[in-house]
PDB file of N, CA and C in Angstrom:
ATOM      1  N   UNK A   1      -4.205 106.942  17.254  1.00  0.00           N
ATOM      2  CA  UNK A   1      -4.564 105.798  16.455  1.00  0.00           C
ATOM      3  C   UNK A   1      -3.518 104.682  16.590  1.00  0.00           C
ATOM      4  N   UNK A   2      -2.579 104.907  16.186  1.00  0.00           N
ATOM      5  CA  UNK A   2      -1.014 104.547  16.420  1.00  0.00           C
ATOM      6  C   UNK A   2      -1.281 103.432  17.918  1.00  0.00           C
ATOM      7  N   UNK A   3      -1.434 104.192  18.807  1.00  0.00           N
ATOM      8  CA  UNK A   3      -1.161 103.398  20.206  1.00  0.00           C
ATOM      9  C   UNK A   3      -2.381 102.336  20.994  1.00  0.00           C
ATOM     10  N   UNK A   4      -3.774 102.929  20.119  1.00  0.00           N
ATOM     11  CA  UNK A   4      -4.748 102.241  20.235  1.00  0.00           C
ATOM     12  C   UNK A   4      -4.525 100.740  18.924  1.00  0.00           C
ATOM     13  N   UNK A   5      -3.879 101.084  17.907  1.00  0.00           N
ATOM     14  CA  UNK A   5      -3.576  99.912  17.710  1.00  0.00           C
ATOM     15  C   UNK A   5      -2.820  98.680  17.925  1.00  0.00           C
ATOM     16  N   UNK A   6      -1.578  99.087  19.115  1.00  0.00           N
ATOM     17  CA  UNK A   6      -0.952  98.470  19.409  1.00  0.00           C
ATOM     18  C   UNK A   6      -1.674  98.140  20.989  1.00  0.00           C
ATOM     19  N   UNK A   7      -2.658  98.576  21.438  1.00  0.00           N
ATOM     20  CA  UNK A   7      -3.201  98.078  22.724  1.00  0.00           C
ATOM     21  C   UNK A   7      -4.094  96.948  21.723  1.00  0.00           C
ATOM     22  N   UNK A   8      -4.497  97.077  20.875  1.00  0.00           N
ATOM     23  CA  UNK A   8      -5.532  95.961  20.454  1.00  0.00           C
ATOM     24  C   UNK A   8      -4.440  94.691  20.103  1.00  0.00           C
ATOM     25  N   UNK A   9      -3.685  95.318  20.151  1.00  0.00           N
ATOM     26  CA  UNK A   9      -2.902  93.769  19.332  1.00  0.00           C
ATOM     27  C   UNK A   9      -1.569  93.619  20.900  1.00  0.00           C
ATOM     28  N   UNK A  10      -2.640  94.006  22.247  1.00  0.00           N
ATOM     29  CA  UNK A  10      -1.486  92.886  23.166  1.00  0.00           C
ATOM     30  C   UNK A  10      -0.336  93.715  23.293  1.00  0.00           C
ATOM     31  N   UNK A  11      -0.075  94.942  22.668  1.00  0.00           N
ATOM     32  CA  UNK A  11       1.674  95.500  22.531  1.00  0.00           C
ATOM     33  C   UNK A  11       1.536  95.625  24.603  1.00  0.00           C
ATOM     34  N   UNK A  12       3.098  95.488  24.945  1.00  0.00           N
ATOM     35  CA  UNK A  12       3.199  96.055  26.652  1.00  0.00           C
ATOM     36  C   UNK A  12       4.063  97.325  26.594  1.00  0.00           C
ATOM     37  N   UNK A  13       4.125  98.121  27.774  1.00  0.00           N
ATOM     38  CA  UNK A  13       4.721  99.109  27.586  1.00  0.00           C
ATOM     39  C   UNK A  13       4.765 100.348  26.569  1.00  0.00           C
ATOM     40  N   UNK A  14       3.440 100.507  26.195  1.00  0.00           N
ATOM     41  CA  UNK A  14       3.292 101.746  24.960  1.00  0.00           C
ATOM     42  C   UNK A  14       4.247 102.920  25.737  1.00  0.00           C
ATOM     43  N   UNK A  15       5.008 103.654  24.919  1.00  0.00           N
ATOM     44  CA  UNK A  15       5.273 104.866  25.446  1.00  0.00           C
ATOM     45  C   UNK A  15       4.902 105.636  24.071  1.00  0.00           C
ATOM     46  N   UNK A  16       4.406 106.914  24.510  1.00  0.00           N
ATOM     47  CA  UNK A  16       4.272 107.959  23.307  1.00  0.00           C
ATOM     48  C   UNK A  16       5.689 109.118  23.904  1.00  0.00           C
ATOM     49  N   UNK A  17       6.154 109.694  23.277  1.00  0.00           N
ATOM     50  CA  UNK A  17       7.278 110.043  23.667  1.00  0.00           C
ATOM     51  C   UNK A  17       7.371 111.455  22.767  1.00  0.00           C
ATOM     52  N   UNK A  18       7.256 113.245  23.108  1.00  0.00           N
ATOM     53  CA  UNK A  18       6.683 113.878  21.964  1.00  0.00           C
ATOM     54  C   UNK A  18       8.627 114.757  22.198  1.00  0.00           C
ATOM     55  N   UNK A  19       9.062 114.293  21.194  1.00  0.00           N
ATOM     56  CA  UNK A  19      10.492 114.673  20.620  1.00  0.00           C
ATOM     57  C   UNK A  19      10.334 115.671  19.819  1.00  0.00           C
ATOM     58  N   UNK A  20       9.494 116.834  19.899  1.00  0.00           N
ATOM     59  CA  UNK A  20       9.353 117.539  18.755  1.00  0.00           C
ATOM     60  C   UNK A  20      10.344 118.929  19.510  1.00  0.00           C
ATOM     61  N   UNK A  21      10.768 119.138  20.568  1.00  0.00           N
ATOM     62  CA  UNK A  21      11.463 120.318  20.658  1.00  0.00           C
ATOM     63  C   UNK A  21      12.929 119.429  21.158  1.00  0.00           C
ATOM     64  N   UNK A  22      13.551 118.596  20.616  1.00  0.00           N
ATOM     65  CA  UNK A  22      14.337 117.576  20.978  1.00  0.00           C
ATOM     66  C   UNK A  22      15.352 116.994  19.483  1.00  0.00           C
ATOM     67  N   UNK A  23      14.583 117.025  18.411  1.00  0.00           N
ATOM     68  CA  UNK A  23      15.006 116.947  17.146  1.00  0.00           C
ATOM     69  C   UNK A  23      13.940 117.204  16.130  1.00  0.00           C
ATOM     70  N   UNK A  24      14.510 117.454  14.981  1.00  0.00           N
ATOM     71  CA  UNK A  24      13.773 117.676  14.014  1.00  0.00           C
ATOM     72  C   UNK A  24      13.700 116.480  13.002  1.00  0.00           C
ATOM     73  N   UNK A  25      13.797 115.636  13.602  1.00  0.00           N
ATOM     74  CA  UNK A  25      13.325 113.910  12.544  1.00  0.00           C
ATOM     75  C   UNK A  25      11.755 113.813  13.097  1.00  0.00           C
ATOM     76  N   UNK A  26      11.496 113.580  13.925  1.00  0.00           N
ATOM     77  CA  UNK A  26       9.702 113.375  14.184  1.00  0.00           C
ATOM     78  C   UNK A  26       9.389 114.336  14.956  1.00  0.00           C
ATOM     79  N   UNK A  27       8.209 114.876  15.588  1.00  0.00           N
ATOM     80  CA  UNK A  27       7.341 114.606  16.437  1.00  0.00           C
ATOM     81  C   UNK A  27       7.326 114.052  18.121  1.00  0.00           C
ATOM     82  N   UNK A  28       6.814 113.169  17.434  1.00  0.00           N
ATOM     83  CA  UNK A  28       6.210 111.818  18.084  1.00  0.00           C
ATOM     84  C   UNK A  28       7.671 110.531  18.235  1.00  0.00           C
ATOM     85  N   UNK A  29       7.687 109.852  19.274  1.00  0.00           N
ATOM     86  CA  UNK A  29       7.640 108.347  18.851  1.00  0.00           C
ATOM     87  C   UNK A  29       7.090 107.299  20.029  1.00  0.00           C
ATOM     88  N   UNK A  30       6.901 106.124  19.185  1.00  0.00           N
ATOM     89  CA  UNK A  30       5.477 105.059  19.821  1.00  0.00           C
ATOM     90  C   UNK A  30       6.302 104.304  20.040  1.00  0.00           C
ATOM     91  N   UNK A  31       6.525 104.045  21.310  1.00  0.00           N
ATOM     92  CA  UNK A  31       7.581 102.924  21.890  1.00  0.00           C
ATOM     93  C   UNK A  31       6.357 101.579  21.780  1.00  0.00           C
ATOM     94  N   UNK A  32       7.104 100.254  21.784  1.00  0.00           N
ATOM     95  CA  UNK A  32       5.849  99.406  22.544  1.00  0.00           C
ATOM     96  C   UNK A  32       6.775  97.931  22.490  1.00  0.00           C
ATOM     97  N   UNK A  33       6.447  96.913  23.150  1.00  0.00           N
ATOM     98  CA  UNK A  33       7.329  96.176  22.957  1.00  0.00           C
ATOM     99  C   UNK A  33       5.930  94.556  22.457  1.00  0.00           C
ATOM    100  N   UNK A  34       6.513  94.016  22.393  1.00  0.00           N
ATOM    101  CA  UNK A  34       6.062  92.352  22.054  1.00  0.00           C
ATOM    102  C   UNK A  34       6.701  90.937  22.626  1.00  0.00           C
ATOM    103  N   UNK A  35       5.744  90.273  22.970  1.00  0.00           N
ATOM    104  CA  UNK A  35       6.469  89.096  24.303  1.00  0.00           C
ATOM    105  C   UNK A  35       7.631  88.238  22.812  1.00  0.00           C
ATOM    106  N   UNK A  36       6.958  87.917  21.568  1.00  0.00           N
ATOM    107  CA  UNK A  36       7.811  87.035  20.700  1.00  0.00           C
ATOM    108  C   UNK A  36       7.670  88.247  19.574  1.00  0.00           C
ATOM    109  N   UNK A  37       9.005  87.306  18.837  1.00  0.00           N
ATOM    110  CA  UNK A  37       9.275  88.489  17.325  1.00  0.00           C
ATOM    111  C   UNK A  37       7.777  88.025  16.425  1.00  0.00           C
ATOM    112  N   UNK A  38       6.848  87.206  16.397  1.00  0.00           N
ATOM    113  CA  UNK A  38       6.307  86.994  15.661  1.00  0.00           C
ATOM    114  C   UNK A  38       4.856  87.692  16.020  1.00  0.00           C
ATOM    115  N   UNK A  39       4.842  88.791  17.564  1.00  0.00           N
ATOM    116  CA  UNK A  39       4.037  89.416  17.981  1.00  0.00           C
ATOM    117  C   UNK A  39       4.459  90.497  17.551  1.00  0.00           C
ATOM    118  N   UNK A  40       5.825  91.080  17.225  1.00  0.00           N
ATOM    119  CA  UNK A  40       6.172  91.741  17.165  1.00  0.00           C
ATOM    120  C   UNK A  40       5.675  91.989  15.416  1.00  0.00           C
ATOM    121  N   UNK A  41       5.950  91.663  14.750  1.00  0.00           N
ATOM    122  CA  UNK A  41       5.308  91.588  13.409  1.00  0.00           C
ATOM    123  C   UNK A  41       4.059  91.648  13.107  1.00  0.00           C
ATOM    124  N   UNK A  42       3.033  91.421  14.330  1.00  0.00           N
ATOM    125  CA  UNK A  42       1.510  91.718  13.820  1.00  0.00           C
ATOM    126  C   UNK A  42       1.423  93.002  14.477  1.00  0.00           C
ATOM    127  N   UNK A  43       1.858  92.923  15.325  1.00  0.00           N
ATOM    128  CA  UNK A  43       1.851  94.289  15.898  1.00  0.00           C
ATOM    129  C   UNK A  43       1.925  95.519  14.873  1.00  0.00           C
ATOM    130  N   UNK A  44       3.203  95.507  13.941  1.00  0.00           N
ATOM    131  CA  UNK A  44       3.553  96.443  13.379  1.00  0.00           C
ATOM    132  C   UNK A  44       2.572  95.890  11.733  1.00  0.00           C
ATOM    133  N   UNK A  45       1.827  95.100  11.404  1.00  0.00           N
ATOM    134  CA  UNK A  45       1.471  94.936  10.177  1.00  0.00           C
ATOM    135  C   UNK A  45       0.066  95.422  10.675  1.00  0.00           C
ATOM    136  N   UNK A  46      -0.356  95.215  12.089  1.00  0.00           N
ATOM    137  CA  UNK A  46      -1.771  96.153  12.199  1.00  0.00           C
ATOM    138  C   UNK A  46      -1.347  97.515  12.315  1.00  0.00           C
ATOM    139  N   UNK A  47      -0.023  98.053  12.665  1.00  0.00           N
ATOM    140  CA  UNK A  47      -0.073  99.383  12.464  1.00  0.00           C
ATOM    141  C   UNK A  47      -0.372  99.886  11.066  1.00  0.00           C
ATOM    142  N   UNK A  48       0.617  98.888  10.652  1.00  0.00           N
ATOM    143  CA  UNK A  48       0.532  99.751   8.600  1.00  0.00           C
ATOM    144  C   UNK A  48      -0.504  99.473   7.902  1.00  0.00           C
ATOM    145  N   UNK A  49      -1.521  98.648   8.648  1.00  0.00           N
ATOM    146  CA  UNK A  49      -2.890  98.199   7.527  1.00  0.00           C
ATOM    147  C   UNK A  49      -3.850  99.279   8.021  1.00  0.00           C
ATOM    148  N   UNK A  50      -4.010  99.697   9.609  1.00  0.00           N
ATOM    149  CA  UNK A  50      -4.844 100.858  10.368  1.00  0.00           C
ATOM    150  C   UNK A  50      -4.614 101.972   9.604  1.00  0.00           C
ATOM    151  N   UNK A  51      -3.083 102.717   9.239  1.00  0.00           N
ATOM    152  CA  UNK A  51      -2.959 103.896   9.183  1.00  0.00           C
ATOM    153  C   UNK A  51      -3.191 103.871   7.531  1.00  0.00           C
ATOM    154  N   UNK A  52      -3.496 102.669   6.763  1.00  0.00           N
ATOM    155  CA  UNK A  52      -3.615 102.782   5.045  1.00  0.00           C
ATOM    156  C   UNK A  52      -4.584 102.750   5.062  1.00  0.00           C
ATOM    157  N   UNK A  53      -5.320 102.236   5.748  1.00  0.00           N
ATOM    158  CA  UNK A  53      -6.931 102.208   5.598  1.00  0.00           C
ATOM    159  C   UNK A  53      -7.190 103.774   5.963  1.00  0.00           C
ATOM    160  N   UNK A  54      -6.734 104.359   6.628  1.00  0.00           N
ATOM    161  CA  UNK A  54      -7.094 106.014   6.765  1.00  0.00           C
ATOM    162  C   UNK A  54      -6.235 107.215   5.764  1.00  0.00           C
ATOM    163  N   UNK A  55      -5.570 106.271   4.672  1.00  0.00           N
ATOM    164  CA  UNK A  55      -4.965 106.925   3.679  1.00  0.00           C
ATOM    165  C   UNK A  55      -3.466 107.468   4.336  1.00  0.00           C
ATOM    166  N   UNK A  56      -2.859 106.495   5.180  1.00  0.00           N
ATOM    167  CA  UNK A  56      -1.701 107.231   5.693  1.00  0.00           C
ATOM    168  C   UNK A  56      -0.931 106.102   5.599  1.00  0.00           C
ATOM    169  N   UNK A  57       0.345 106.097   4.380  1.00  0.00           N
ATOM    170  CA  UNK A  57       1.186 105.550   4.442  1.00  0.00           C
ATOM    171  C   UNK A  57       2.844 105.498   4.798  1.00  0.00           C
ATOM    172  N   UNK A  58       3.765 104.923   5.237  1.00  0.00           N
ATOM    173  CA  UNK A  58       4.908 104.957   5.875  1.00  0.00           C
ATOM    174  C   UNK A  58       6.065 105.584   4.823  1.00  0.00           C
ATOM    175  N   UNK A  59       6.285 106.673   5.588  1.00  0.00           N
ATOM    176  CA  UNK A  59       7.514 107.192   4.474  1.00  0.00           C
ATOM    177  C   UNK A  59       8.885 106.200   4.533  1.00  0.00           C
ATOM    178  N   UNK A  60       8.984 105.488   5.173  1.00  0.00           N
ATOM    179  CA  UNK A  60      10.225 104.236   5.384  1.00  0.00           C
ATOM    180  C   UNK A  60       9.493 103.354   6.348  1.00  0.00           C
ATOM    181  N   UNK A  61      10.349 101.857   6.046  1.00  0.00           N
ATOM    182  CA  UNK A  61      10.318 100.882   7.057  1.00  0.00           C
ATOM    183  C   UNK A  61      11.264 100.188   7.277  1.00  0.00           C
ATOM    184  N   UNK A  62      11.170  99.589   8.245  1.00  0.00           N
ATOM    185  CA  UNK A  62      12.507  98.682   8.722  1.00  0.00           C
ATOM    186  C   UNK A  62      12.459  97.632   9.398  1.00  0.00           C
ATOM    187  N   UNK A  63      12.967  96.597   9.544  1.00  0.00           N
ATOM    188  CA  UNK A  63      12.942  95.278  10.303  1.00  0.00           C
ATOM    189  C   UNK A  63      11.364  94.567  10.678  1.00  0.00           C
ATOM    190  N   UNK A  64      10.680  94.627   9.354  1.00  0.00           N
ATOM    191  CA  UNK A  64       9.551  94.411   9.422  1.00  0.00           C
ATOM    192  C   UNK A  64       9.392  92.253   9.108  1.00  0.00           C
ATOM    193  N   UNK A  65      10.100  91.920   8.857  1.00  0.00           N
ATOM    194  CA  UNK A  65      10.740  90.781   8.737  1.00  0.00           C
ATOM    195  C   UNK A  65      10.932  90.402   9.921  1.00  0.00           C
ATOM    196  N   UNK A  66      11.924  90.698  10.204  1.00  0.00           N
ATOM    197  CA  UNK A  66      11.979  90.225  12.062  1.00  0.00           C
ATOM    198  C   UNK A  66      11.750  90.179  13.008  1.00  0.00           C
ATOM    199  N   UNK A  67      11.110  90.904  12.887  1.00  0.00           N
ATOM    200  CA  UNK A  67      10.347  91.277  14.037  1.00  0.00           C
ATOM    201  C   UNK A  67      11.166  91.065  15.657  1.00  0.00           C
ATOM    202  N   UNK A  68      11.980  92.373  15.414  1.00  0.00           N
ATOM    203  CA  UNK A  68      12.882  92.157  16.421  1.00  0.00           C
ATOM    204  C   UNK A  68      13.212  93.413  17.140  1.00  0.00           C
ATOM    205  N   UNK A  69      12.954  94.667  16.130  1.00  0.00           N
ATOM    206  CA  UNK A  69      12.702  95.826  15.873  1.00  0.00           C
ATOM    207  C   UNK A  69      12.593  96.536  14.740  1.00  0.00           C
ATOM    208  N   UNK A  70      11.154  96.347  14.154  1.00  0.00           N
ATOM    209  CA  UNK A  70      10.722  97.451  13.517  1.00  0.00           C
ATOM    210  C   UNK A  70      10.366  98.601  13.569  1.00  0.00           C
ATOM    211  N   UNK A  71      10.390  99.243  12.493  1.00  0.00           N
ATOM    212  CA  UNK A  71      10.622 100.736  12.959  1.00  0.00           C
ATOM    213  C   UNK A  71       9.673 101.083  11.545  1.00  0.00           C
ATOM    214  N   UNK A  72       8.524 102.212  11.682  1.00  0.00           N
ATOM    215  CA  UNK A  72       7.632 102.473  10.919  1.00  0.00           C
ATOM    216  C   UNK A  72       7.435 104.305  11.034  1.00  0.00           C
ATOM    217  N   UNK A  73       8.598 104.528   9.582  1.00  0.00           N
ATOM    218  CA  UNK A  73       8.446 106.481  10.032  1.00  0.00           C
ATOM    219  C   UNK A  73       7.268 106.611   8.909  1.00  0.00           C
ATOM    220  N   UNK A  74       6.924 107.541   9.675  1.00  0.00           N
ATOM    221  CA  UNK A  74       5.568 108.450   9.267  1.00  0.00           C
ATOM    222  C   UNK A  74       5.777 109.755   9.230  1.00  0.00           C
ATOM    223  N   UNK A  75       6.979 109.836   8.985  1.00  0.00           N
ATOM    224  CA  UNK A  75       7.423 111.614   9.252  1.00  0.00           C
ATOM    225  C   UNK A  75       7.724 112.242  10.450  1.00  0.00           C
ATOM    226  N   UNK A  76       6.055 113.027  10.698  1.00  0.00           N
ATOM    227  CA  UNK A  76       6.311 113.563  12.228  1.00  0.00           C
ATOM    228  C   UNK A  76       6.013 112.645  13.174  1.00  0.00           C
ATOM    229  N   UNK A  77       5.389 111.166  12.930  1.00  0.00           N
ATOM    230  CA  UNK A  77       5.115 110.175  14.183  1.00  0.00           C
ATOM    231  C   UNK A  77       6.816 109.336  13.827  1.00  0.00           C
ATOM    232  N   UNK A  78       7.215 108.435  14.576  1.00  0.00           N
ATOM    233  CA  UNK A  78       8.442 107.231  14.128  1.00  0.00           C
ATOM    234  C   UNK A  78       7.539 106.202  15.198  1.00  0.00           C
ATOM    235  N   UNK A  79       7.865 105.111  14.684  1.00  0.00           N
ATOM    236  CA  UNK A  79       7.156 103.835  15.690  1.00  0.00           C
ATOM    237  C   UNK A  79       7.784 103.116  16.168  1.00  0.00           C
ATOM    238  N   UNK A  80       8.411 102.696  17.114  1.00  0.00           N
ATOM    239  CA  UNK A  80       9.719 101.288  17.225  1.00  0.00           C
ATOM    240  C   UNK A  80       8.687 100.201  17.555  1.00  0.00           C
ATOM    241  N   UNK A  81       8.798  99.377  17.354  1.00  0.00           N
ATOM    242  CA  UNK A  81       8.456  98.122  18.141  1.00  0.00           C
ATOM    243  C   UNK A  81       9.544  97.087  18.170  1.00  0.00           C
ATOM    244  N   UNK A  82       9.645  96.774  19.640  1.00  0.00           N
ATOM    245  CA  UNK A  82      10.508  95.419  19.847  1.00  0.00           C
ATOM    246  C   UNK A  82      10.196  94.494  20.491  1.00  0.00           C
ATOM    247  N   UNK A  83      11.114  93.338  20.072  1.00  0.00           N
ATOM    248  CA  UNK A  83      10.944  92.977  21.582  1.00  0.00           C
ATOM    249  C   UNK A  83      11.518  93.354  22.811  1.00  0.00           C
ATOM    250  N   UNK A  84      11.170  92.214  23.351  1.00  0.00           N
ATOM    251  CA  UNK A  84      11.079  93.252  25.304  1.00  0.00           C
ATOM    252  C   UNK A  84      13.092  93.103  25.248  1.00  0.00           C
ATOM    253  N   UNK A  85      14.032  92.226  25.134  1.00  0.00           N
ATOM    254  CA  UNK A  85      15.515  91.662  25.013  1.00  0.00           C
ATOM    255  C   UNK A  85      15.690  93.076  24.121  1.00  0.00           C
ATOM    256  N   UNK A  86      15.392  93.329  23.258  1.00  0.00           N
ATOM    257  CA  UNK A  86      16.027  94.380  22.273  1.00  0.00           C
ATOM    258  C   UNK A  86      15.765  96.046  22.979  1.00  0.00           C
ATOM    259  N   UNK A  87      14.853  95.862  23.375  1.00  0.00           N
ATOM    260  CA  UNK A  87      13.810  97.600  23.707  1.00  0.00           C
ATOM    261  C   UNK A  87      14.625  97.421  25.111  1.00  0.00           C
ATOM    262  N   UNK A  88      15.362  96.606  25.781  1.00  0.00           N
ATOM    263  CA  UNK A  88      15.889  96.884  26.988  1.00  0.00           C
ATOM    264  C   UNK A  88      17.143  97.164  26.629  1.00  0.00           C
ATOM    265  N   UNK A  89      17.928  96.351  25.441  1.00  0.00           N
ATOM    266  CA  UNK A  89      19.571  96.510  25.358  1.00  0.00           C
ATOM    267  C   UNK A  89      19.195  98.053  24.644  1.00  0.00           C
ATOM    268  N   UNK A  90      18.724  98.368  23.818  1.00  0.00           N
ATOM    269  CA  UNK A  90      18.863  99.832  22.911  1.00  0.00           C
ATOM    270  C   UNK A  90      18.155 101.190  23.734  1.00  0.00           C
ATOM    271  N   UNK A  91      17.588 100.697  24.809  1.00  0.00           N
ATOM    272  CA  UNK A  91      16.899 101.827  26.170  1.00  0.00           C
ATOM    273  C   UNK A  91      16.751 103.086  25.130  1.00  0.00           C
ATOM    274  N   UNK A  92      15.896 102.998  24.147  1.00  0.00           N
ATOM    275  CA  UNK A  92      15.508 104.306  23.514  1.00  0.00           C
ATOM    276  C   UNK A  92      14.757 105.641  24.593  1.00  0.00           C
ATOM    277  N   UNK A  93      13.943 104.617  25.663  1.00  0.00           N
ATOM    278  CA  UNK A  93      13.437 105.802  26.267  1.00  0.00           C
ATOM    279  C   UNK A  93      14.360 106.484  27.596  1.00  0.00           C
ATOM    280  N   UNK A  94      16.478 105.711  27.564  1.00  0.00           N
ATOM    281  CA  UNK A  94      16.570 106.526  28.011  1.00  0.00           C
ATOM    282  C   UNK A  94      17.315 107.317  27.396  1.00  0.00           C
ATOM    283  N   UNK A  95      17.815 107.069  25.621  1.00  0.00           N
ATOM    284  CA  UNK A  95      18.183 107.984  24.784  1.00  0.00           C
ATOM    285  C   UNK A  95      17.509 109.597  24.421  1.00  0.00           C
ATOM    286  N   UNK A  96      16.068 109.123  24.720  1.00  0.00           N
ATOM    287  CA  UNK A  96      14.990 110.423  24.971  1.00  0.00           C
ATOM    288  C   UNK A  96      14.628 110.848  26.172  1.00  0.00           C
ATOM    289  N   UNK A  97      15.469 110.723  27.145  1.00  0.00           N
ATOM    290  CA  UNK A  97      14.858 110.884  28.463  1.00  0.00           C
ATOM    291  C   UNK A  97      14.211 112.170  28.685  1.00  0.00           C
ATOM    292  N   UNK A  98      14.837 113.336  27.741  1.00  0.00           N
ATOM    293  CA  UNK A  98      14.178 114.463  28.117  1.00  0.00           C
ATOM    294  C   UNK A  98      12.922 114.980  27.213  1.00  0.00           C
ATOM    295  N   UNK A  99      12.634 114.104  26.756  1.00  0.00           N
ATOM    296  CA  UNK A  99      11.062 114.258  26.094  1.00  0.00           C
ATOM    297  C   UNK A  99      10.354 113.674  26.957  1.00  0.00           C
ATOM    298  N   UNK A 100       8.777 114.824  26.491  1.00  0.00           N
ATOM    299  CA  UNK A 100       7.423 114.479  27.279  1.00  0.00           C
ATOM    300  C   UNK A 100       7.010 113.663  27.021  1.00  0.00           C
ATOM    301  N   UNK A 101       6.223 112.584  28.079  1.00  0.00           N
ATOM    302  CA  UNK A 101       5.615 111.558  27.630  1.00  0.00           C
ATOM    303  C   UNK A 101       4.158 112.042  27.787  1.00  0.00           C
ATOM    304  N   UNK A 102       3.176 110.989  26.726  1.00  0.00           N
ATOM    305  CA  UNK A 102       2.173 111.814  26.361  1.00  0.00           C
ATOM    306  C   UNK A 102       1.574 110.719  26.457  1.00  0.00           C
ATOM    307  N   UNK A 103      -0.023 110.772  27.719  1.00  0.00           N
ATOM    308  CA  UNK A 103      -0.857 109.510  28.259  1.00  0.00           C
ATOM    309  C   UNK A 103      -1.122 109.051  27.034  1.00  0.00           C
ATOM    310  N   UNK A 104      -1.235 107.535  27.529  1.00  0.00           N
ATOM    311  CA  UNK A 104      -2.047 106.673  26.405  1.00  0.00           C
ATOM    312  C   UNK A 104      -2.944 106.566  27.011  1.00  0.00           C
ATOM    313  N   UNK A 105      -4.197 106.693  26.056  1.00  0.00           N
ATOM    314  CA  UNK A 105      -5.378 106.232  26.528  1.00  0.00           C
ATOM    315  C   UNK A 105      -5.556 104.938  25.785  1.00  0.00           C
ATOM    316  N   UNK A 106      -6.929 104.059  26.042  1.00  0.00           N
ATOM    317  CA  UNK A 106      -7.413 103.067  25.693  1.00  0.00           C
ATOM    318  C   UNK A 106      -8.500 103.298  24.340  1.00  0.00           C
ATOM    319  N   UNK A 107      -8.827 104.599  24.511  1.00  0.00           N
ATOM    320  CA  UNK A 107      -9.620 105.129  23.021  1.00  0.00           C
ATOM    321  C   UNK A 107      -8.572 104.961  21.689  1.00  0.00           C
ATOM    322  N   UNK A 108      -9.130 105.222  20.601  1.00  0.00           N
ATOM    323  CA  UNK A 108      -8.420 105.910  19.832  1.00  0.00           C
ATOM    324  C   UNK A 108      -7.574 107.019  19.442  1.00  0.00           C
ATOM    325  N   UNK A 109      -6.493 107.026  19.151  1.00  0.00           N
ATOM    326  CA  UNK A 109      -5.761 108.235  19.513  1.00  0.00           C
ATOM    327  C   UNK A 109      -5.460 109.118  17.880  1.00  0.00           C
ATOM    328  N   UNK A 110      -5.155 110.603  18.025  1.00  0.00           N
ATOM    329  CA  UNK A 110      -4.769 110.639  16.774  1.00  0.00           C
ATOM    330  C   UNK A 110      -4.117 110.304  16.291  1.00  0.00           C
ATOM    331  N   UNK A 111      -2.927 110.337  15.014  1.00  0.00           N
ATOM    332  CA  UNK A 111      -1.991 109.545  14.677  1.00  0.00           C
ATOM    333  C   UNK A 111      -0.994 109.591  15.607  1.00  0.00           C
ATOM    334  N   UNK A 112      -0.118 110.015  16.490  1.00  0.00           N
ATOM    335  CA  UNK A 112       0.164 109.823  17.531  1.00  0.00           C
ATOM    336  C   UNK A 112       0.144 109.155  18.515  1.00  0.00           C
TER     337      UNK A 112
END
């Protein structure tokens, strides 16, 4: 659901990234980036309006203002979104390098 909402809203670079034998903070996490911070902010306000409308709300949030990198935990999913300047200096996916990445499709996905 998660990654199909960020293909509707333009996100580049989705990564699903499954950290679950890697740490015990998530799961999941939904890389994705945004060309401006102010893409970056719809991006992440269609995440949190998609997953409330299905009764699933964010156990924390962060930098939802700036859209520069927000970050939307859901427990076992975490979400980053940045922009493309930030998601390159903080290289989360090569802080996780040894987690599976998990296809995105263009359907709907589960929360994941």
């Amino acid at each position: 659901m998660v990654a199909g909402v960020c293909l509707e809203e333009k996100a580049r670079d989705i990564l699903i990234l499954d950290v679950s034998e890697l740490t015990i903070i998530a799961e999941y996490f939904i890389i994705a980036s945004g060309r401006t911070a102010i893409q970056v902010k719809a991006i992440a306000d269609a995440v949190e309006i998609k997953l409330k409308e299905a009764g699933i709300m964010p156990l924390r949030k962060d930098g939802m203002a700036q859209g520069i990198w927000s970050v939307l935990d859901y427990g076992s999913v975490i979400v980053h979104l940045f922009r493309q300047e930030e998601r390159d200096y903080y290289g989360l996916e090569n802080l996780w390098g040894d987690a599976k990445e998990v296809l995105v499709r263009d359907e709907a996905e589960p929360l994941a």
